[in-house]
C-alpha atoms as a PDB file:
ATOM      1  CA  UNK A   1     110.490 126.263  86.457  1.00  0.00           C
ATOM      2  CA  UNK A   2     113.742 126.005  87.993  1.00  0.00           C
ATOM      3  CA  UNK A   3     114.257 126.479  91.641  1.00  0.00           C
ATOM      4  CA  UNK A   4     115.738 129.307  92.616  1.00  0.00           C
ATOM      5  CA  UNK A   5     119.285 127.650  93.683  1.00  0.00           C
ATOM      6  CA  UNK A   6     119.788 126.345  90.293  1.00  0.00           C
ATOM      7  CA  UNK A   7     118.376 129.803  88.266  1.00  0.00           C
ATOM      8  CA  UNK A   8     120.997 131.533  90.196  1.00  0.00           C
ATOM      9  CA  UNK A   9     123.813 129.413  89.088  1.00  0.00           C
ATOM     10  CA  UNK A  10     122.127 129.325  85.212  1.00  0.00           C
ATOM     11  CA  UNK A  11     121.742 133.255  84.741  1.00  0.00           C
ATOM     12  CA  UNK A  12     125.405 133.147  86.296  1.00  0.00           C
ATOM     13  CA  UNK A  13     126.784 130.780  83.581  1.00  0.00           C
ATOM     14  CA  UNK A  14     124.465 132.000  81.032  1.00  0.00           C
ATOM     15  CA  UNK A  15     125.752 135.878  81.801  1.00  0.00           C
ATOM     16  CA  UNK A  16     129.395 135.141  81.010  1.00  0.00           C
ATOM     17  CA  UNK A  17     127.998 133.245  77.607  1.00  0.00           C
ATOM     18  CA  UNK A  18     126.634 136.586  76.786  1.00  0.00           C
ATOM     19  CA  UNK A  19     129.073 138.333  77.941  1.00  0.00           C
ATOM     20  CA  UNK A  20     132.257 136.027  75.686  1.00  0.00           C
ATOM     21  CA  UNK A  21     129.972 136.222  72.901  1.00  0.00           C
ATOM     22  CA  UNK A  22     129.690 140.199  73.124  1.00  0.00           C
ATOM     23  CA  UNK A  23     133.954 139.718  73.021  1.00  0.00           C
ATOM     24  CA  UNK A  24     133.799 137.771  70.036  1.00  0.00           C
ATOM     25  CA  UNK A  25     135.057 134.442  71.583  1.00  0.00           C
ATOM     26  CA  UNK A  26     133.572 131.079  71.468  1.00  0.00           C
ATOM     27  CA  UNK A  27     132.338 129.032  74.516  1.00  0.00           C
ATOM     28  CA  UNK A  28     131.720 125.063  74.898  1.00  0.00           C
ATOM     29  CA  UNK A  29     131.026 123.045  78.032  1.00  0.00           C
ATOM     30  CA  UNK A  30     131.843 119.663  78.740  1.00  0.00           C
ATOM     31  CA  UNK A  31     129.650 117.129  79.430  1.00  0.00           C
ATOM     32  CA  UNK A  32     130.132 115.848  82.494  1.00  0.00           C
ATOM     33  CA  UNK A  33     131.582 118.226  84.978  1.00  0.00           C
ATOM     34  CA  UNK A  34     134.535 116.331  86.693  1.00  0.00           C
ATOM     35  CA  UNK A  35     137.575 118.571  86.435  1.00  0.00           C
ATOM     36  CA  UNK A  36     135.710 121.741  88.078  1.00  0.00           C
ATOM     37  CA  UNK A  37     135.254 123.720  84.941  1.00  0.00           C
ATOM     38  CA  UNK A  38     132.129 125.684  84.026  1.00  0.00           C
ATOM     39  CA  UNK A  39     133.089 126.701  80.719  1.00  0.00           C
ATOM     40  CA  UNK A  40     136.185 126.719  78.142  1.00  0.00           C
ATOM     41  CA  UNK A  41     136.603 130.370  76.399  1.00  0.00           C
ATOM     42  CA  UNK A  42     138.250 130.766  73.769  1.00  0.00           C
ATOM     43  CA  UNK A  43     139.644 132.939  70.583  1.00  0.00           C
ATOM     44  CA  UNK A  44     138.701 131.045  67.514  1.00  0.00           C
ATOM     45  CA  UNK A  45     142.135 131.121  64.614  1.00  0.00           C
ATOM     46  CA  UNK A  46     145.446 132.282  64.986  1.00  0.00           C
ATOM     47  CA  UNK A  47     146.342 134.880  66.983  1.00  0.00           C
ATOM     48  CA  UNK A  48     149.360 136.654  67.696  1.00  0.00           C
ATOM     49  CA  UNK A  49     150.430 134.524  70.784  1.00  0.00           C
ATOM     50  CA  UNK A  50     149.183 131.201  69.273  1.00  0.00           C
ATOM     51  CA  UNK A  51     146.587 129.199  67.498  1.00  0.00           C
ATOM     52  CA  UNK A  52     143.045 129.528  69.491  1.00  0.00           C
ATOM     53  CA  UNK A  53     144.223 130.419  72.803  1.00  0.00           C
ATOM     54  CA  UNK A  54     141.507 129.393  75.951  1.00  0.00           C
ATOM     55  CA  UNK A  55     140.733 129.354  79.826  1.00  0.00           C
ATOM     56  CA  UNK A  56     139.050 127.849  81.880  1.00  0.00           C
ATOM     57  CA  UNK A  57     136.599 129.095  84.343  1.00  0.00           C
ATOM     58  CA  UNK A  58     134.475 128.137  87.189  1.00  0.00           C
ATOM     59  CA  UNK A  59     131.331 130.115  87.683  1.00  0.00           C
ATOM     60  CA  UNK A  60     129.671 131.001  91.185  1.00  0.00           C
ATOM     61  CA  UNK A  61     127.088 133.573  91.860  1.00  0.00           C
ATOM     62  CA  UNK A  62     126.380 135.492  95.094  1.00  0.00           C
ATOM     63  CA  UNK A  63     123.425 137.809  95.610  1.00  0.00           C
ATOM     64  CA  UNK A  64     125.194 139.363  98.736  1.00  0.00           C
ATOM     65  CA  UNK A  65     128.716 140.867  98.089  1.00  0.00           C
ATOM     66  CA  UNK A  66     131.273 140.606 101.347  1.00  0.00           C
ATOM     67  CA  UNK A  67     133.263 143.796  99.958  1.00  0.00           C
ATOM     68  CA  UNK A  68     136.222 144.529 102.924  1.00  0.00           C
ATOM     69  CA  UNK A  69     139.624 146.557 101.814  1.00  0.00           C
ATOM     70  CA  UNK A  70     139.394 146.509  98.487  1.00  0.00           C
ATOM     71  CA  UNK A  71     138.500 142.994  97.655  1.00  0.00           C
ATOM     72  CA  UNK A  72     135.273 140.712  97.868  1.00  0.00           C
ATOM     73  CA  UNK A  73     135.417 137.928 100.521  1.00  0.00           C
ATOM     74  CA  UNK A  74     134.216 135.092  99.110  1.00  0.00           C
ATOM     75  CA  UNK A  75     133.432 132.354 101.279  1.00  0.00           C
ATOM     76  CA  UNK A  76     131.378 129.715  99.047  1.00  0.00           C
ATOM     77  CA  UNK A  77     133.760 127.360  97.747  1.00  0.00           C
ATOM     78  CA  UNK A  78     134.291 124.134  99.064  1.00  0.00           C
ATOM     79  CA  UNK A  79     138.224 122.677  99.339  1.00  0.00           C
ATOM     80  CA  UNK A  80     137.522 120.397  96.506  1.00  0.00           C
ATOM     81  CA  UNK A  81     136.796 123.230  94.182  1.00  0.00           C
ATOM     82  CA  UNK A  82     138.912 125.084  95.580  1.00  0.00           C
ATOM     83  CA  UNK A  83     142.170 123.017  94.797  1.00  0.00           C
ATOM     84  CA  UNK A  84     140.713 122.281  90.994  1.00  0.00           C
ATOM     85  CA  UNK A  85     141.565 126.510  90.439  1.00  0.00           C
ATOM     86  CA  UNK A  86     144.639 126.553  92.617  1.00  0.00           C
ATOM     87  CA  UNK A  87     148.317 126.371  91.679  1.00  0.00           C
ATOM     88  CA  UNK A  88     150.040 126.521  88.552  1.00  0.00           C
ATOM     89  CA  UNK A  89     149.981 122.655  87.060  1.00  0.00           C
ATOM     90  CA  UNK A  90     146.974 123.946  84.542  1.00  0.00           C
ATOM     91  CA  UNK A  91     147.748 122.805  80.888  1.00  0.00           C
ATOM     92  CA  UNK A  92     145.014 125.247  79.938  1.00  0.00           C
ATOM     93  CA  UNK A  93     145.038 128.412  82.736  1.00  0.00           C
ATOM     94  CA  UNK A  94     141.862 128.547  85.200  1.00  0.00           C
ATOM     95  CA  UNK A  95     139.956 131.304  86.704  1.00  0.00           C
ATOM     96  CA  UNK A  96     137.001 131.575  89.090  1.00  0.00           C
ATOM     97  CA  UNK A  97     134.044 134.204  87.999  1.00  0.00           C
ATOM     98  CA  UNK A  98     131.385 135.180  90.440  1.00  0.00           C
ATOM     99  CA  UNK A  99     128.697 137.064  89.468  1.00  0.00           C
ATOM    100  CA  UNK A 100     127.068 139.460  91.776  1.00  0.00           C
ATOM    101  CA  UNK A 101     123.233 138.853  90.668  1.00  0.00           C
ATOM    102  CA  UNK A 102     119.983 140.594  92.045  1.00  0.00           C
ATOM    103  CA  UNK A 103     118.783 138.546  95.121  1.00  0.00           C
ATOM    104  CA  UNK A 104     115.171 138.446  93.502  1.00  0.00           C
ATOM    105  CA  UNK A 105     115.380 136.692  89.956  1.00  0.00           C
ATOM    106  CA  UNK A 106     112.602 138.914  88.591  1.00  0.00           C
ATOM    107  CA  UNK A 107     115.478 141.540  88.292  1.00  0.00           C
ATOM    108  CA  UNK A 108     118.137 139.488  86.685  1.00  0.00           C
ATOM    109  CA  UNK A 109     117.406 141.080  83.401  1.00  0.00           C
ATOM    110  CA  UNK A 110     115.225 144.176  81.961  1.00  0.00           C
ATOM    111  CA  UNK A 111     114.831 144.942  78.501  1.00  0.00           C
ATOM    112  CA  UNK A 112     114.534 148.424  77.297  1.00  0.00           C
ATOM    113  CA  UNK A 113     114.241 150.541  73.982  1.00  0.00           C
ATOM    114  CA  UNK A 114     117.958 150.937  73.633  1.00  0.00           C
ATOM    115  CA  UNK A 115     118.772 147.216  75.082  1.00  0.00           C
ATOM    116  CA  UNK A 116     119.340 143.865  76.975  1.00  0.00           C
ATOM    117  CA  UNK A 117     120.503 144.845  80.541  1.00  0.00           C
ATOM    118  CA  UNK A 118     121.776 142.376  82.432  1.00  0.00           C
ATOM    119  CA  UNK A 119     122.589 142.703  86.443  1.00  0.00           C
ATOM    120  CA  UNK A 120     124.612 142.985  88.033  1.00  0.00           C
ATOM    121  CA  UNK A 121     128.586 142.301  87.432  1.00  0.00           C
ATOM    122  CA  UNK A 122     130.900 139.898  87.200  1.00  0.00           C
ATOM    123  CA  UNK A 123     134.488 139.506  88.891  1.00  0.00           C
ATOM    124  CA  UNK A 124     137.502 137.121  88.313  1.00  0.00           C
ATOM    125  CA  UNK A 125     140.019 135.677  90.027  1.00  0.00           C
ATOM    126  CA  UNK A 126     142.871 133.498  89.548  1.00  0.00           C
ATOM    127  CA  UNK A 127     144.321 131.238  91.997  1.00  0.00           C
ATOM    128  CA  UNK A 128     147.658 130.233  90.236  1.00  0.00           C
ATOM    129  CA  UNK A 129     149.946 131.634  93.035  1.00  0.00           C
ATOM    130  CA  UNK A 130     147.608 129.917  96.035  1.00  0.00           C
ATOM    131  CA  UNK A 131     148.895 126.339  96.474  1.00  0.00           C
ATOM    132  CA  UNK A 132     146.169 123.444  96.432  1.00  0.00           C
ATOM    133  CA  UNK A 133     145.573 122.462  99.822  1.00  0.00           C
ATOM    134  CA  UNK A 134     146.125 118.937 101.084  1.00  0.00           C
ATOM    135  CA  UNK A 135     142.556 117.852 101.920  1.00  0.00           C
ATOM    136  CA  UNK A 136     139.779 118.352  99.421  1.00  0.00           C
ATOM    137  CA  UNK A 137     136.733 118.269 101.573  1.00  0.00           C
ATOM    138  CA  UNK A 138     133.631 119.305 100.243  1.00  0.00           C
ATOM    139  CA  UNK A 139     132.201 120.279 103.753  1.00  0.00           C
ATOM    140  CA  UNK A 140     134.552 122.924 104.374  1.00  0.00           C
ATOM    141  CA  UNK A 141     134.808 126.244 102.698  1.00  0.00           C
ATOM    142  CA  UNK A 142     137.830 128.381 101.895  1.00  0.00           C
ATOM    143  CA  UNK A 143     137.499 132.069 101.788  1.00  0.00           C
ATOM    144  CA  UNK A 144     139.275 133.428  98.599  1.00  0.00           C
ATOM    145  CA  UNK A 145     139.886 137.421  98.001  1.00  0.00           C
ATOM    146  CA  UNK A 146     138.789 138.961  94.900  1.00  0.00           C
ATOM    147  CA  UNK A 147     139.930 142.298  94.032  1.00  0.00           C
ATOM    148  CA  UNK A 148     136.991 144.525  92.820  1.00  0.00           C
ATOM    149  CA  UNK A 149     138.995 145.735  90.015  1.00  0.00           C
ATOM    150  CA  UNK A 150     138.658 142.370  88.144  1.00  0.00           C
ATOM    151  CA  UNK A 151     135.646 142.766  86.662  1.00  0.00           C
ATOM    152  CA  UNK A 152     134.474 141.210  83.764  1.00  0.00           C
ATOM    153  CA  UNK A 153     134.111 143.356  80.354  1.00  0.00           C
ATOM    154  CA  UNK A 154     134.042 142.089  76.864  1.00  0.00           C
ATOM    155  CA  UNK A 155     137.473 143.865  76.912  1.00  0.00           C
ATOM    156  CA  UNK A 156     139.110 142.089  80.040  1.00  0.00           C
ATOM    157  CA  UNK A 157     137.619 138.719  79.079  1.00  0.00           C
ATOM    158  CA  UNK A 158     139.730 138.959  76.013  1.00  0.00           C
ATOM    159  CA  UNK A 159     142.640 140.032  77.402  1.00  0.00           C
ATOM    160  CA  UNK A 160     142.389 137.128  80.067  1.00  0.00           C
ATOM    161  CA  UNK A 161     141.885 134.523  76.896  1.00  0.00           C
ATOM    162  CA  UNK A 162     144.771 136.079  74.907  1.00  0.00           C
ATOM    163  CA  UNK A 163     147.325 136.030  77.789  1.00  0.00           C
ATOM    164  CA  UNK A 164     146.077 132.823  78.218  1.00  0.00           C
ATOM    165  CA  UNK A 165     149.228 131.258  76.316  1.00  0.00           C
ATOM    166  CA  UNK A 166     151.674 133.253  78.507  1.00  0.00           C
ATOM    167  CA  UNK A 167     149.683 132.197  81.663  1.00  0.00           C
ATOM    168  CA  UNK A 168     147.461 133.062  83.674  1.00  0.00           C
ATOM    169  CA  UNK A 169     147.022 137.118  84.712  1.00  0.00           C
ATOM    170  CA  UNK A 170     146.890 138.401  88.074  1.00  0.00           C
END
């Protein structure tokens, strides 16, 4: 059985798997994580803003949400990961999704007559207007702001991969 650190992180990943193949896209993985990314999204064919247009994401989970103004105040990612999603000099654009899951794992999912539920939600953010920063240490955080109007549908997860070939959104 997993401990609970890594289940977290794994219902976290494995909830916006679900969730891009409920939107019809296609997900891979590399194999070794150096560059930062958690998984590649994208629209299999041609589309009408390219051939097979992707992102990039980063996946963190919290079981606490920090919700001030408007926005969640995330505080869990380290400078290193922090300057892999910042700034524009992406070939293929990048995004950070946190997923707000249950603090007890025993509630991650519940299955009923009429479906799969899965909690809680899921949020994005993209860092192309923050510039990296000049250090990348891994023992200090950086708080980032996400607005709690990016959350993650089938719907806005396509709409982030197709505007992926203009960029990313904000």
């Amino acid at each position: 059985m997993l401990d609970a650190r890594n289940h977290q992180g794994k219902f976290g990943a494995d909830y916006i798997r679900v969730l891009a193949s409920a939107a019809g896209l296609i997900w891979s993985q590399d194999d070794v994580d150096l560059d930062g990314v958690d998984l590649c999204l994208k629209a299999p064919g041609r589309t009408p803003r390219g051939f097979s247009p992707r992102i990039e994401v980063q996946v963190k989970t919290v079981a606490k949400l920090q919700v001030r103004h408007g926005s969640i105040d995330f505080d869990n990612l380290d400078q290193s990961q922090y300057n892999k999603l910042a700034g524009q000099d992406f070939t293929v654009p990048r995004y950070l999704f946190l997923v707000h899951v249950p603090v007890q794992s025993s509630e991650y999912a519940d299955l009923y007559t009429s479906g799969l539920l899965l909690r809680h939600i899921g949020y994005w953010l993209s860092l192309d207007d923050h510039e990296p920063l000049t250090t990348s240490d891994r023992r200090r955080k950086v708080r980032v702001k996400i607005p709690v109007g990016n959350i993650l549908t089938a719907a806005s997860l396509r709409a982030l991969v197709a505007s992926s070939s203009a960029g990313p959104a904000r």
